[in-house]
C-alpha atoms as a PDB file:
ATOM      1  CA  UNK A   1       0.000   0.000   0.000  1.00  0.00           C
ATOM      2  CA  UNK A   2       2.831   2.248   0.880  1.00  0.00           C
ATOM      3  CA  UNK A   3       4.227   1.624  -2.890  1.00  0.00           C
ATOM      4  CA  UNK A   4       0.748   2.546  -4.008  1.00  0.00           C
ATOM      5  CA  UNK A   5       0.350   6.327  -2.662  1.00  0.00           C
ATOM      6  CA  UNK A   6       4.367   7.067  -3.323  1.00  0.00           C
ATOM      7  CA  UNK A   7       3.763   5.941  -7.175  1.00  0.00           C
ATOM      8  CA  UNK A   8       0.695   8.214  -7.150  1.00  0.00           C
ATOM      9  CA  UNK A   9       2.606  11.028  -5.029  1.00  0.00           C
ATOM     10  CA  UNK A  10       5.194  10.912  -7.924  1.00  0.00           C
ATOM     11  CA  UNK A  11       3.053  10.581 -10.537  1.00  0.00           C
ATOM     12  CA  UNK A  12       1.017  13.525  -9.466  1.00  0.00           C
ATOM     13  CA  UNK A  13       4.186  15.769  -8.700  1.00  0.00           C
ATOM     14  CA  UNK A  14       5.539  15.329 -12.101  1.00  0.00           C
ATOM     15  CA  UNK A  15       2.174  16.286 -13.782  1.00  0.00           C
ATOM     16  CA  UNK A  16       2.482  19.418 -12.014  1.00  0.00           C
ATOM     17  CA  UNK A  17       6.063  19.965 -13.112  1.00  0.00           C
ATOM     18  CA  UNK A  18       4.769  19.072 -16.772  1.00  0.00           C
ATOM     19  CA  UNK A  19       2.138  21.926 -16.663  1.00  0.00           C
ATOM     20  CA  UNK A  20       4.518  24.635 -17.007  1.00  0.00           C
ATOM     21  CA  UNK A  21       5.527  27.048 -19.095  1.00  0.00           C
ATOM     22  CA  UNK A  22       7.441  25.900 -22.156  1.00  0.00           C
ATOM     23  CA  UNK A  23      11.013  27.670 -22.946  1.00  0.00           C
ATOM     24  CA  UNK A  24       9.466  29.622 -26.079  1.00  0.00           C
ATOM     25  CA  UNK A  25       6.623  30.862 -23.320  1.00  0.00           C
ATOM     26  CA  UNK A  26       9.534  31.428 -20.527  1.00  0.00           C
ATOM     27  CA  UNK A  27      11.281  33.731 -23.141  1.00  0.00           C
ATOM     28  CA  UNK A  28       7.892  35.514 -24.616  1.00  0.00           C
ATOM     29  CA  UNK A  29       7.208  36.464 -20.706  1.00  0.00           C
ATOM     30  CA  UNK A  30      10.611  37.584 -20.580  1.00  0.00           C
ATOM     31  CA  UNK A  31      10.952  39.489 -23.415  1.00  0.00           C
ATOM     32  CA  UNK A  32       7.201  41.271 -22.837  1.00  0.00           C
ATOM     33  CA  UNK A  33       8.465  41.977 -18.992  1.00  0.00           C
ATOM     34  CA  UNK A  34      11.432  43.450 -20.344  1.00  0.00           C
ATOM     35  CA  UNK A  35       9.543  45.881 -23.082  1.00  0.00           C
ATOM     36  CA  UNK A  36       7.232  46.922 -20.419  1.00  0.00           C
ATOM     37  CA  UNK A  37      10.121  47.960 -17.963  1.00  0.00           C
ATOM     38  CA  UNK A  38      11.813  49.741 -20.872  1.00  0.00           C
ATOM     39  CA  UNK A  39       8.953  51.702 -21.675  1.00  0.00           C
ATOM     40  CA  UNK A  40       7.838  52.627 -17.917  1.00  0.00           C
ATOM     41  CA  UNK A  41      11.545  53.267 -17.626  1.00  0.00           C
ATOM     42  CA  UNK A  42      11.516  55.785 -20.623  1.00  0.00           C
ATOM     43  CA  UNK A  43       8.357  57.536 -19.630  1.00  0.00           C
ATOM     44  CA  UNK A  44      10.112  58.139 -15.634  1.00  0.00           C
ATOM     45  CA  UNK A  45      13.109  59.675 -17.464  1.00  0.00           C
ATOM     46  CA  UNK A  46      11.282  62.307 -19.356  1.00  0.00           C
ATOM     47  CA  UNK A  47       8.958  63.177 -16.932  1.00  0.00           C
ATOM     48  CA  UNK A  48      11.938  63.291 -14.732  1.00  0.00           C
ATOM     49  CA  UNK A  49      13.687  65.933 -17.027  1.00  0.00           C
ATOM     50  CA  UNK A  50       9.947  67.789 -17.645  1.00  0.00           C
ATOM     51  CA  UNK A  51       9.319  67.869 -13.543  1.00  0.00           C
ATOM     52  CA  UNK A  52      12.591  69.387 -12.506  1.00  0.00           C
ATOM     53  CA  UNK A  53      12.331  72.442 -14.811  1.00  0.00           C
ATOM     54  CA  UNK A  54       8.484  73.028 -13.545  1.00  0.00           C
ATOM     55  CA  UNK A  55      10.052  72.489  -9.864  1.00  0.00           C
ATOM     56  CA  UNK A  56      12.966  74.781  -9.704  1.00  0.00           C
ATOM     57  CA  UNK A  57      10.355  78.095  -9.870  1.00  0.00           C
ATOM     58  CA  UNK A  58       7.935  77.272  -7.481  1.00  0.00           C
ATOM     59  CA  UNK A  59       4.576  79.244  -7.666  1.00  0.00           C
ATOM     60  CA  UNK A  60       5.316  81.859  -4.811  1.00  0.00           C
ATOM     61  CA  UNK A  61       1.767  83.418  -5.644  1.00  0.00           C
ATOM     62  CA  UNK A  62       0.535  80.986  -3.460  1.00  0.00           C
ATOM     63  CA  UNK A  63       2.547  81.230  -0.448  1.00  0.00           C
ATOM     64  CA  UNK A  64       2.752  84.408  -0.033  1.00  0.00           C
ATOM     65  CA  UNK A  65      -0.999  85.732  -0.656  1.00  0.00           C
ATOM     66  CA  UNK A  66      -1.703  88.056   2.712  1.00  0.00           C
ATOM     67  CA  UNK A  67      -4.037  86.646   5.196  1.00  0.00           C
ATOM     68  CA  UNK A  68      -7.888  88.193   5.768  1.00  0.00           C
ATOM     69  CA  UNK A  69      -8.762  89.314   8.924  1.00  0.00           C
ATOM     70  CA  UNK A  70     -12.034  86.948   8.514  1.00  0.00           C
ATOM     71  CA  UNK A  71      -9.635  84.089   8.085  1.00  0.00           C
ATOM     72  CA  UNK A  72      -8.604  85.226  11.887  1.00  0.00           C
ATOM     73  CA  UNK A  73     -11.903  85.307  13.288  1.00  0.00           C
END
């Protein structure tokens, strides 16, 4: 009996392992993953060089607007 369930424990692990991923999927996922990084990579570095310029004048117009006396009350 103990022969039994460790045929069927084997048998059953290596259907798992056979339900996987072939190496032409394996390098599709890899090579989609990679795209996608290069692209979201791309996008960071120009909003990177866009955001500094619009951050080194900061709108002082809206720090320094005088305060109401209502605003007090």
């Amino acid at each position: 009996m103990k022969k039994l369930f460790t045929l069927l424990f084997v048998a059953g692990a290596m259907s798992f392992v056979a339900c996987g991923p072939s190496a032409e999927e394996k390098a599709k996922m890899e090579a989609d993953a990679k795209a996608k990084m290069d692209s979201l990579f791309n996008a960071a570095s120009q909003s990177m060089t866009t955001d500094t310029t619009a951050t080194a004048m900061p709108d002082t117009a809206a720090t320094a607007a005088p305060a109401t006396t209502e605003e007090h009350k």
